[in-house]
Protein backbone atom coordinates (compact mmCIF):
# COMPACT_ATOMS: atom_id res chain seq x y z
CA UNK A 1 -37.39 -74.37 -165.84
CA UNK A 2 -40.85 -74.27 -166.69
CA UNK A 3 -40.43 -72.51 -169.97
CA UNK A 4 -37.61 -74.83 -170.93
CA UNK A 5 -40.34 -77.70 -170.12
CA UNK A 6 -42.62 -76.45 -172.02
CA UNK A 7 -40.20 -75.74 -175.10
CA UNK A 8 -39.33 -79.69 -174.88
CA UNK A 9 -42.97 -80.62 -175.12
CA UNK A 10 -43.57 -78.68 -178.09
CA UNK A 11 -40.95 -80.17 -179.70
CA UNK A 12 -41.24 -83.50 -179.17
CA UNK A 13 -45.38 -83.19 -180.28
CA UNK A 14 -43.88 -81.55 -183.21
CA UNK A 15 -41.61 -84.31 -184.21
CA UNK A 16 -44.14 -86.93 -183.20
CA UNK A 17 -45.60 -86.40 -186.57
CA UNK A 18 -42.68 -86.59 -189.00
CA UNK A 19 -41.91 -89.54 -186.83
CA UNK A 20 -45.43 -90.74 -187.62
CA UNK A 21 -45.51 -90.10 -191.98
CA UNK A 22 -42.25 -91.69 -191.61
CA UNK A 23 -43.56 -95.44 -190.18
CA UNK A 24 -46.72 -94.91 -192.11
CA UNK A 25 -44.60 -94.60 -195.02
CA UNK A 26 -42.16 -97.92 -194.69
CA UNK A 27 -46.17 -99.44 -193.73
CA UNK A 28 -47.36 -98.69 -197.12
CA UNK A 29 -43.82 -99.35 -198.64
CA UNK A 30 -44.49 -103.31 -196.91
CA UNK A 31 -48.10 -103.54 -197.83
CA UNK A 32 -47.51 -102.77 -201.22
CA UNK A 33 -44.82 -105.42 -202.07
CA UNK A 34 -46.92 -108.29 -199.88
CA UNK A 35 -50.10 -107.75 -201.89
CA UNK A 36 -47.19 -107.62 -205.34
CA UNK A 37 -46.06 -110.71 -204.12
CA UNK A 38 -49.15 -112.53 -203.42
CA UNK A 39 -50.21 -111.38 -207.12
CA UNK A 40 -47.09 -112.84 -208.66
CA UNK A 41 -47.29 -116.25 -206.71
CA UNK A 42 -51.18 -116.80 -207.36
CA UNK A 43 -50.12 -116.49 -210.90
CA UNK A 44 -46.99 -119.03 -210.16
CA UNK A 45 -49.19 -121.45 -209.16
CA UNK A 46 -51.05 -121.54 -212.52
CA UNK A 47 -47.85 -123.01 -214.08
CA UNK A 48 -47.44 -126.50 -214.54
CA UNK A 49 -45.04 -129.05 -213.10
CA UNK A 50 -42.19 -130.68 -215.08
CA UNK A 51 -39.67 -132.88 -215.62
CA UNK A 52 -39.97 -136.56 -215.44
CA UNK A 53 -43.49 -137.72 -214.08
CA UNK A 54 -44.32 -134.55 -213.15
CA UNK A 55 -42.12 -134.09 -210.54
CA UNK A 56 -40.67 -130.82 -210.76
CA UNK A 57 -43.06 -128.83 -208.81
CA UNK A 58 -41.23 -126.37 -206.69
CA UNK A 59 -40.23 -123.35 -208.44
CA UNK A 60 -36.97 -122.78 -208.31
CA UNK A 61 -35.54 -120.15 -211.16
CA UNK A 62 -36.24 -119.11 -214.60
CA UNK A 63 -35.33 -120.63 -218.18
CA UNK A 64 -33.40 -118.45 -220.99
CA UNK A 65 -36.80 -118.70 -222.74
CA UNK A 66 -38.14 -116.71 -219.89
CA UNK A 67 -40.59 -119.65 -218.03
CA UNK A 68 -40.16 -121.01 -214.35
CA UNK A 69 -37.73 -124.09 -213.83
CA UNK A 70 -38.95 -126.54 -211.00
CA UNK A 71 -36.92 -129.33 -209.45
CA UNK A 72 -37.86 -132.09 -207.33
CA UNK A 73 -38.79 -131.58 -203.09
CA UNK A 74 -35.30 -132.78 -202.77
CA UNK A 75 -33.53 -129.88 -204.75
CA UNK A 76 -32.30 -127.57 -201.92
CA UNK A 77 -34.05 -124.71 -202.57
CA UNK A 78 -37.73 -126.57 -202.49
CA UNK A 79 -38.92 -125.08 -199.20
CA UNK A 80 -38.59 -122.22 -200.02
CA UNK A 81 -41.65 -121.43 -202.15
CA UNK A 82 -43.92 -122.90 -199.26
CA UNK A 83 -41.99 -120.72 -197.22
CA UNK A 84 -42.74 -117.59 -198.71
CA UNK A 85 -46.39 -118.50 -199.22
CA UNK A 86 -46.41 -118.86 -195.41
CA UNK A 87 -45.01 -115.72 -195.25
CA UNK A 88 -47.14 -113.62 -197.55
CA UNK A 89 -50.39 -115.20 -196.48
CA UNK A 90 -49.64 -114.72 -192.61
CA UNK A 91 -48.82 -110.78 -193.34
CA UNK A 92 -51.63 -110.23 -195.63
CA UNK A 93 -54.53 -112.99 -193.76
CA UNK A 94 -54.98 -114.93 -197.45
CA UNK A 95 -56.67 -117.75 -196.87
CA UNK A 96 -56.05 -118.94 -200.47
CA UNK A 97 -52.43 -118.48 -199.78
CA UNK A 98 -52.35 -120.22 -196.75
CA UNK A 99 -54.27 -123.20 -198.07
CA UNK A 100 -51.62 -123.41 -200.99
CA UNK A 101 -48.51 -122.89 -198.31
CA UNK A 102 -50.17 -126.15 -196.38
CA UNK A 103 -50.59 -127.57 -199.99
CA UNK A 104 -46.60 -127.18 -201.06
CA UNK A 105 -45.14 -128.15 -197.47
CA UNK A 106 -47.51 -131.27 -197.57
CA UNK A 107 -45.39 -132.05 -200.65
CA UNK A 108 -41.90 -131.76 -198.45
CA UNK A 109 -42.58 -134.43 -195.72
CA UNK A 110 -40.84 -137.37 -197.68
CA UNK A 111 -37.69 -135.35 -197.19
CA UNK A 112 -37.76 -135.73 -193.34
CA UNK A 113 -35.41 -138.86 -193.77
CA UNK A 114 -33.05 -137.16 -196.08
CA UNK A 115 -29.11 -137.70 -195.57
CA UNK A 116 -27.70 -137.05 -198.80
CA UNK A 117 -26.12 -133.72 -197.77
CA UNK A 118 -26.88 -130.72 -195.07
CA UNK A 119 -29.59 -129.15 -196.85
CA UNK A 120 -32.42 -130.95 -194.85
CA UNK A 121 -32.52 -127.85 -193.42
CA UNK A 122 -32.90 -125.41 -195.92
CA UNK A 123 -35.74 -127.83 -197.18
CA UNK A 124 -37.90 -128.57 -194.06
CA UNK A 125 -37.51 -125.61 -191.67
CA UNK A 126 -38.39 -122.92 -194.15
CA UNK A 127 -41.25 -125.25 -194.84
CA UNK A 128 -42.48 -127.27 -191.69
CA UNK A 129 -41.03 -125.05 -189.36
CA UNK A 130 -42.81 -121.65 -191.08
CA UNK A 131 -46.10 -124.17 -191.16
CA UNK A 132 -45.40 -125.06 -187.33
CA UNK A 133 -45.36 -121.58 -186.53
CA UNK A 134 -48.45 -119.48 -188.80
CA UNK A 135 -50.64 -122.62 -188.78
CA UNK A 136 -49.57 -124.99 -186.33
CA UNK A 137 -50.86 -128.60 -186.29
CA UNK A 138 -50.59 -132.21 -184.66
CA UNK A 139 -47.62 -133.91 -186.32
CA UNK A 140 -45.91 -131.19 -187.51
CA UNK A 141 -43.19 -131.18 -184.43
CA UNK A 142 -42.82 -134.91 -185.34
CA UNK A 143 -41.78 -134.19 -188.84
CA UNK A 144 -39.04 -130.97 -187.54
CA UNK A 145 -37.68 -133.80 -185.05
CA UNK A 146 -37.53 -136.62 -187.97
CA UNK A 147 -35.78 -133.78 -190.09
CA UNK A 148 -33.49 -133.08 -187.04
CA UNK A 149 -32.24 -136.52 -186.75
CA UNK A 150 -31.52 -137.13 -190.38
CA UNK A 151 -29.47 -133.78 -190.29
CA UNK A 152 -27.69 -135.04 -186.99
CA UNK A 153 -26.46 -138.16 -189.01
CA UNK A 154 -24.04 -135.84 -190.89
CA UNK A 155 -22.46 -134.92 -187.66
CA UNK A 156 -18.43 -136.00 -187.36
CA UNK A 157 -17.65 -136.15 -183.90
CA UNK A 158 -13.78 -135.94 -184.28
CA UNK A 159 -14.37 -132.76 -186.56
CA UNK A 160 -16.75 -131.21 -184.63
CA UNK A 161 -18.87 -130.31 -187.47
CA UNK A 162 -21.62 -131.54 -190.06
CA UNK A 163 -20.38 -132.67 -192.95
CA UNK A 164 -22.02 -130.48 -196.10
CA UNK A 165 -21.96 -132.63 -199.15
CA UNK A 166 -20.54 -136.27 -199.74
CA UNK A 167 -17.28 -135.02 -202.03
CA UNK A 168 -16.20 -131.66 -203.88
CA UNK A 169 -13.53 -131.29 -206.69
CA UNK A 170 -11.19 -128.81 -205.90
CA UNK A 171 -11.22 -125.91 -209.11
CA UNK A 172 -7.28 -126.30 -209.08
CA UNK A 173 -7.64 -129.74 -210.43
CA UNK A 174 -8.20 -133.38 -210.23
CA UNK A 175 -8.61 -133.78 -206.40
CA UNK A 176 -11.61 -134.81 -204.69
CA UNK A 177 -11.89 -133.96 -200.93
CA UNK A 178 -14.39 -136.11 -199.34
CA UNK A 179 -15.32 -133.83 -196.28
CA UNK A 180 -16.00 -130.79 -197.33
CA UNK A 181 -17.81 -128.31 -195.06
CA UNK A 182 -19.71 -124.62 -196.26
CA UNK A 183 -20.47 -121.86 -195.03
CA UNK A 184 -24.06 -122.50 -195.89
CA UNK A 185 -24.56 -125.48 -193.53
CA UNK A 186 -25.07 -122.28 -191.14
CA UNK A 187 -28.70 -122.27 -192.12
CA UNK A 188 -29.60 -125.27 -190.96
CA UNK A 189 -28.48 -124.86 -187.44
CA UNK A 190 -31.98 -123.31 -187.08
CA UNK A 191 -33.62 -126.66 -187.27
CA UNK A 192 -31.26 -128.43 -184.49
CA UNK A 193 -32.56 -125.59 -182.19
CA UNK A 194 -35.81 -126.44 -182.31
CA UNK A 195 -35.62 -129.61 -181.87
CA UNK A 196 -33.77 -129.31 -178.83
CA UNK A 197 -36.51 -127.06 -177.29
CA UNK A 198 -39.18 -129.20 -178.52
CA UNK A 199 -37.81 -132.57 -177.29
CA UNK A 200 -35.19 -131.43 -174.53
CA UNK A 201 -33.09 -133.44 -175.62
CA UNK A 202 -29.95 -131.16 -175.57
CA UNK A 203 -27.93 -133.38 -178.43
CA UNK A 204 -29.23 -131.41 -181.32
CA UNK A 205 -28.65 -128.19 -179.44
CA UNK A 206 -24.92 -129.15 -178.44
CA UNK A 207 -24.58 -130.49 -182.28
CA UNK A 208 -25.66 -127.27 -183.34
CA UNK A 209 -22.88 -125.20 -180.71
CA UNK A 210 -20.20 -127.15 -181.97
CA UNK A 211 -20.69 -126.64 -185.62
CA UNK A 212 -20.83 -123.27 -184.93
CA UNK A 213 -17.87 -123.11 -183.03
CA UNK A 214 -16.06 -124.80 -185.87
CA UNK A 215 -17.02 -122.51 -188.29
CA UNK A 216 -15.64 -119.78 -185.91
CA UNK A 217 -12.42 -121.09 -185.33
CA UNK A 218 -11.54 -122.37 -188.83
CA UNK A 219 -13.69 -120.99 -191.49
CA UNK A 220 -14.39 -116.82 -190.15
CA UNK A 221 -11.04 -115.06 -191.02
CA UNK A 222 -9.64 -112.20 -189.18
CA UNK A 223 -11.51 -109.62 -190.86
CA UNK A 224 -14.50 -111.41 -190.46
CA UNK A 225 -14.77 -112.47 -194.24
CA UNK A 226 -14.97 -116.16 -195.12
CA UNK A 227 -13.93 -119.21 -196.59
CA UNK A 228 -16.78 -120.98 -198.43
CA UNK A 229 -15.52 -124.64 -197.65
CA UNK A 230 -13.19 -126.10 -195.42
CA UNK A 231 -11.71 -129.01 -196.08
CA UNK A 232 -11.41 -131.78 -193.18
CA UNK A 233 -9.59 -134.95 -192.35
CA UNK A 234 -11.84 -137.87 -191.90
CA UNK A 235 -9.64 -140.09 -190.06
CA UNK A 236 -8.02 -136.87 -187.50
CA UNK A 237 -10.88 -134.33 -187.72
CA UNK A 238 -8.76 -131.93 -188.42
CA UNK A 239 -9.32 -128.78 -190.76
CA UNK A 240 -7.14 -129.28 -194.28
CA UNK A 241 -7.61 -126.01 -196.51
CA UNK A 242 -10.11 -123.42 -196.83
CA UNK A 243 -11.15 -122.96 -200.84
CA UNK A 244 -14.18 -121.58 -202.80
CA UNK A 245 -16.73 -123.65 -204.94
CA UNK A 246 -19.35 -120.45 -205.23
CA UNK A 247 -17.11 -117.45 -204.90
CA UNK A 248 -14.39 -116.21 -207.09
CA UNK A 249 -11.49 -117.54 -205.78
CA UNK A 250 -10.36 -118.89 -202.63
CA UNK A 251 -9.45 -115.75 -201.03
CA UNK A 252 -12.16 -113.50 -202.00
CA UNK A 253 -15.34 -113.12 -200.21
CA UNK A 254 -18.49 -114.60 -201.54
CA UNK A 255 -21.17 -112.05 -201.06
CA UNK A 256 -23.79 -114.71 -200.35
CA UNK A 257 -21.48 -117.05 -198.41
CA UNK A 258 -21.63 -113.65 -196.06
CA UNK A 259 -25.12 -113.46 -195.80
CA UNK A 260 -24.86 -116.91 -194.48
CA UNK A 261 -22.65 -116.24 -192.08
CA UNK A 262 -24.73 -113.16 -190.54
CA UNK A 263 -27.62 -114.68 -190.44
CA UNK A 264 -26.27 -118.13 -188.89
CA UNK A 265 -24.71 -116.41 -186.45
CA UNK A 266 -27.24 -113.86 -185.90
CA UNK A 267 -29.53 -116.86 -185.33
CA UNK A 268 -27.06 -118.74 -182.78
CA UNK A 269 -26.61 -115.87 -180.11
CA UNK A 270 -30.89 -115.82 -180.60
CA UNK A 271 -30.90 -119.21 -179.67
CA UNK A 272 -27.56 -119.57 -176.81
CA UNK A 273 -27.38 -116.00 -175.93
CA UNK A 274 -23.51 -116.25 -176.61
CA UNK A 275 -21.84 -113.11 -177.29
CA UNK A 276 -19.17 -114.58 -178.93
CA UNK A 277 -21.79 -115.42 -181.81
CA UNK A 278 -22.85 -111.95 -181.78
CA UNK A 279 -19.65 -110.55 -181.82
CA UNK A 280 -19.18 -112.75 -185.07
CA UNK A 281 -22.69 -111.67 -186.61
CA UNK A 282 -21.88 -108.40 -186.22
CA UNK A 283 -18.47 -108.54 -187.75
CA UNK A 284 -19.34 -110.22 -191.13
CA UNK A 285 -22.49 -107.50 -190.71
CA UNK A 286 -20.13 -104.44 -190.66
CA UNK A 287 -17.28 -106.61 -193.37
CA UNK A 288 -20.71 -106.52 -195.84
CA UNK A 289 -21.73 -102.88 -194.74
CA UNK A 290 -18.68 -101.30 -194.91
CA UNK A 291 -17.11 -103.09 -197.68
CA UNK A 292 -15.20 -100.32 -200.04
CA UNK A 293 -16.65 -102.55 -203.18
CA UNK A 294 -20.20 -102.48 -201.74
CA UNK A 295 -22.56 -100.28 -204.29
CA UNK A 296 -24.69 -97.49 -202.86
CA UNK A 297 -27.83 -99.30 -203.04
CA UNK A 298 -26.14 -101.88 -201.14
CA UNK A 299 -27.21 -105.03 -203.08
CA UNK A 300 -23.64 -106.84 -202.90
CA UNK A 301 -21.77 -108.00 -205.95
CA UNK A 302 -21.80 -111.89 -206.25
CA UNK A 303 -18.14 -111.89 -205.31
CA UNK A 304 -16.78 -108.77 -203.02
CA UNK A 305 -12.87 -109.16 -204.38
CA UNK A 306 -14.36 -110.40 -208.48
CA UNK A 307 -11.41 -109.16 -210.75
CA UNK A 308 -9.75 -107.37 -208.41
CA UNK A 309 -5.63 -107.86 -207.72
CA UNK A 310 -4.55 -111.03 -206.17
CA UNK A 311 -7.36 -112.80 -206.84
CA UNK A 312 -7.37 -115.69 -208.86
CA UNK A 313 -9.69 -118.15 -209.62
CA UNK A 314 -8.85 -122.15 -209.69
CA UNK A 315 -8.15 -123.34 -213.28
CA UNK A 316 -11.32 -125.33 -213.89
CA UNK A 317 -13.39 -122.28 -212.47
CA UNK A 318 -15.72 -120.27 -214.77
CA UNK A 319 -15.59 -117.18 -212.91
CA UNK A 320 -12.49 -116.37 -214.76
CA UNK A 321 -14.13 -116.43 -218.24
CA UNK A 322 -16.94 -114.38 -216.64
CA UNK A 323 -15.84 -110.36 -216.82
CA UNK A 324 -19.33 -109.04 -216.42
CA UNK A 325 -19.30 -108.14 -212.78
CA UNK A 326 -23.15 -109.48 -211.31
CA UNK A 327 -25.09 -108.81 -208.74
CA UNK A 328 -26.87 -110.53 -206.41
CA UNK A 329 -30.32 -109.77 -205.13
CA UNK A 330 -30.17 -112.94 -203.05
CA UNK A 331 -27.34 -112.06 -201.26
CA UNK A 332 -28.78 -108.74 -200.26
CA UNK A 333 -32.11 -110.03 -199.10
CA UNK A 334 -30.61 -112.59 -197.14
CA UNK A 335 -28.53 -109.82 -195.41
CA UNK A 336 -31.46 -107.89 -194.92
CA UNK A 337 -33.66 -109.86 -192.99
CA UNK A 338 -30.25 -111.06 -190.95
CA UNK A 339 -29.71 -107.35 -189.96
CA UNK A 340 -33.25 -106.89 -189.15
CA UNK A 341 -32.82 -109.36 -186.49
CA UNK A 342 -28.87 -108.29 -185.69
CA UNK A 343 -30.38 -104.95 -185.17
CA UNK A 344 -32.89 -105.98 -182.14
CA UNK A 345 -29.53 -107.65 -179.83
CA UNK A 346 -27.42 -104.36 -180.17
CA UNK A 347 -28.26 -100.86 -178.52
CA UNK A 348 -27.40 -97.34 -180.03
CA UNK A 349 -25.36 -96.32 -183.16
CA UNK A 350 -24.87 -100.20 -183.94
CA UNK A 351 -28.77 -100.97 -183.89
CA UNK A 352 -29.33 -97.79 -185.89
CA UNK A 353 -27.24 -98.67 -188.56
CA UNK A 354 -28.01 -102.47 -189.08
CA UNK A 355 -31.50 -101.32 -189.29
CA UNK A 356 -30.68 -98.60 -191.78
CA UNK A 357 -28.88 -100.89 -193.77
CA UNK A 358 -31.75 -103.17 -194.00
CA UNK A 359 -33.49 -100.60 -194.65
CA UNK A 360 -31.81 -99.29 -197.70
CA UNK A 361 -31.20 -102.40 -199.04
CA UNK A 362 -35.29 -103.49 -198.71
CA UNK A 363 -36.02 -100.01 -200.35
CA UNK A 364 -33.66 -100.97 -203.46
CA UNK A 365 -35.26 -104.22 -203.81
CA UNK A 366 -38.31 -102.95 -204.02
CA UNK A 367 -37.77 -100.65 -206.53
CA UNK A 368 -37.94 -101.13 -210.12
CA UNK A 369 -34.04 -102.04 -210.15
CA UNK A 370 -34.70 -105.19 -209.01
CA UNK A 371 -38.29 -106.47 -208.73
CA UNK A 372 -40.01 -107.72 -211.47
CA UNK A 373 -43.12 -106.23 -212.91
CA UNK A 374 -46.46 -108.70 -212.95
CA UNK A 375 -46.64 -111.28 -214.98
CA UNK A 376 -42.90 -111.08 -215.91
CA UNK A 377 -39.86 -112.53 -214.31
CA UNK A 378 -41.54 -116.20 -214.60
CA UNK A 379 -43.79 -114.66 -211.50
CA UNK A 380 -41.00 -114.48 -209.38
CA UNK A 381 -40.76 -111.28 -207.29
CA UNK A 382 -37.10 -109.85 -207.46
CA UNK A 383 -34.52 -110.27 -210.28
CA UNK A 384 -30.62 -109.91 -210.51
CA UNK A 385 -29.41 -112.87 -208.53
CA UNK A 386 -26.60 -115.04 -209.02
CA UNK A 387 -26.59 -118.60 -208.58
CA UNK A 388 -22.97 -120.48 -208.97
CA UNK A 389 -20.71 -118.60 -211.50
CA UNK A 390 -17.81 -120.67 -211.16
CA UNK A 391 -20.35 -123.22 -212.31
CA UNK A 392 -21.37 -121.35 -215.73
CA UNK A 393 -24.63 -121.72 -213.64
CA UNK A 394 -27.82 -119.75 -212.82
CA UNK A 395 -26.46 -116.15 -213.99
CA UNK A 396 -28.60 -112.78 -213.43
CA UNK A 397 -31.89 -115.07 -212.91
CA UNK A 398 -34.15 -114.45 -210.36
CA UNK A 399 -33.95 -117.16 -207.79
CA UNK A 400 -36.69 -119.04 -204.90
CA UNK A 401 -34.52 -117.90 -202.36
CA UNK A 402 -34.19 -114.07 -203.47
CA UNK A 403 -37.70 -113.82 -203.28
CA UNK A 404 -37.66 -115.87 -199.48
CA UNK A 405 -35.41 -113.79 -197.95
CA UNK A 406 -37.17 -110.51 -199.21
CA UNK A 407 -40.55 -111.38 -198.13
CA UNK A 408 -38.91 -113.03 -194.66
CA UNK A 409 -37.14 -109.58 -194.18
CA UNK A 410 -40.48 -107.58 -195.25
CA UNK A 411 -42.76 -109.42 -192.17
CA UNK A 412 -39.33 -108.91 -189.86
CA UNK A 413 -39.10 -105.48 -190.86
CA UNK A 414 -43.39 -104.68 -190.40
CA UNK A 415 -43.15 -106.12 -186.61
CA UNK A 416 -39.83 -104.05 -185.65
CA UNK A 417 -42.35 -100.91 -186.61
CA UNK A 418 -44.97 -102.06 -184.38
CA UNK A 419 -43.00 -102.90 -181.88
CA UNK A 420 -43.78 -106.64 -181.65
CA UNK A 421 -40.94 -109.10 -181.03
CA UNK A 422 -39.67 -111.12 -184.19
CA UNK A 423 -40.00 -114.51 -182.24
């Protein structure tokens, strides 16, 4: 007995080392894509803003002439930058990157009254709610609530659900369906959370459960693959048709419609601790993991089912005069940090390989496949994502978001290796 003791010890101190190269090695893998990152975005911030007055200051993608577009703080994706400065400068301690994160989320507060569509969310909690929690300050839970409230104004109580955008004309033709509800509008659930905890006022909270629920029931198909939108009836509540505005056709699965669903899910069993959320996280995780069209570096296609047999694109859709088959780098960071978190709820084989999907899919990000080399890329850190195909819009570019997403899953990733909890 003692030998066998003895045998055990030795080769567990003689593992502890392999162990050891091995988390010193993902360490150095992290700390050398922060410090890329924080490189590429000082440089970012030398560009000038555009548009009309000046107000197109949040980088958003690149022009065919190679230099950063910027919208307005109310395009969607305008948290995002501040997002990832928050990010970069909390995992590296740059105080010149933190100033400039408080800088570009000062910039968002007019949008805490926003009601146009869902995206309120997207805008103000990758923003405020990163600011709230690297650099907290008086005010900035007042300005998360606001944001809260406008997003709650979208809620339809007969549906169940909050309503995405205003109107959306079907690719088959002519028709106009003025509730439309995406996948997306998972994202923003986030935001209803925390106000809930913040406030205690439950509504948000319960707002939040519900939408979710509804996006269970009618939008998650049996093999855990999605519908982009569904379609509801304003006067009943009632779910219409499920169809596609981002994806290929109405059937197929949207690779970044399924990195929505992960990570909204992912983030509702964080926040209600119900399993039936996790069970749905983890079934859109292992529909992306195990997906016979997923490539072996794991960064999805833009579409899973693109040009593939009994798929078929609606008649006004320009995914069907698109044969080059994309990828998308956003999709894959956004699955990446979702799996990160996935990973810490599950025990065993299933933790093992959400985390070594992350993994693999960080690893190909990182490497000169997909990120950009300084200076190029119009600063941005990873290339290869797809915006809106069916749109003629935003193809192979790098994108905000991309880069959001890989950073967010970067600073997720450096805590699970020193064992420090991810909230």
């Amino acid at each position: 007995m003692k030998s066998k003791l003895i045998t055990t010890s030795l080769s567990l101190l003689l593992c502890f080392p392999a162990f050891s190269q091995k988390t010193e090695a993902e360490k150095s893998f992290i700390q050398e894509n922060m410090e890329f990152a924080a490189k590429q975005y000082h440089l970012m911030m030398k560009t000038p803003a555009q548009g009309k007055e000046n107000k197109g200051i949040m980088p958003h993608s690149m022009r065919k002439d190679g230099t950063v577009s910027k919208g307005s703080i109310y395009l969607w994706t305008a948290g995002f930058f501040p997002g990832t400065l928050w990010y970069i400068s909390d995992f590296l301690g740059d105080k010149a990157l933190q100033d400039s994160a408080l800088v570009y989320t000062k910039y968002m507060e007019p949008c805490k009254t926003f009601t146009d569509n869902h995206d309120i969310g997207f805008m103000m909690y990758c923003s405020y709610g990163n600011a709230n929690r690297f650099a907290p300050k008086e005010g900035y839970e007042d300005i998360l609530t606001e944001s809260a409230k406008s997003l709650c104004t979208r809620f339809r109580p007969k549906a169940g659900v909050i309503q995405s955008w205003n109107g959306f004309r079907s690719w088959h033709g002519d028709k106009v369906y003025d509730f439309p509800v995406i996948i997306d509008n998972m994202m923003n659930l986030e935001l209803l959370f925390h106000a809930s905890k913040v406030t205690g006022d439950d509504e948000y909270k319960n707002i939040a459960i519900s939408h979710a629920e509804k996006v269970m029931k009618n939008q998650i198909r049996k093999d855990y693959s999605h519908f982009h939108i569904i379609y509801y009836d304003k006067e009943t509540g009632a779910p219409i048709k499920g169809e596609t505005s981002q994806g290929y056709s109405d059937n197929s699965c949207w690779s970044r419609g399924q990195s929505w669903g992960i990570y909204g899910f992912t983030l509702c069993y964080r926040e209600t601790g119900d399993k039936r959320f996790l069970k749905t996280a983890q079934g859109m995780a292992d529909y992306y993991l195990n997906h016979p069209n997923l490539p072996s570096d794991k960064v999805a296609w833009w579409d899973f089912n693109a040009w593939e047999e009994g798929y078929v694109p609606g008649v006004r859709s320009r995914a069907s005069i698109t044969p080059i088959l994309y990828r998308d780098a956003s999709a894959a960071a956004c699955t990446a940090s979702a799996l990160l978190e996935l990973s810490t709820y599950v025990k065993g084989a299933k933790s093992k390989k959400y985390l070594e999907g992350a993994k693999q899919i960080l690893h190909s990000l990182g490497s000169a496949a997909y990120r950009a080399k300084l200076g190029e890329n119009a600063n941005f850190i990873l290339m290869h994502s797809t915006g809106a195909i069916p749109h003629g819009s935003e193809l192979d570019v790098p994108l905000t978001y991309a880069d959001y997403y890989f950073i967010e899953a970067l600073h997720r990733y450096n805590k699970i290796l020193n064992n420090e909890p991810l909230f």
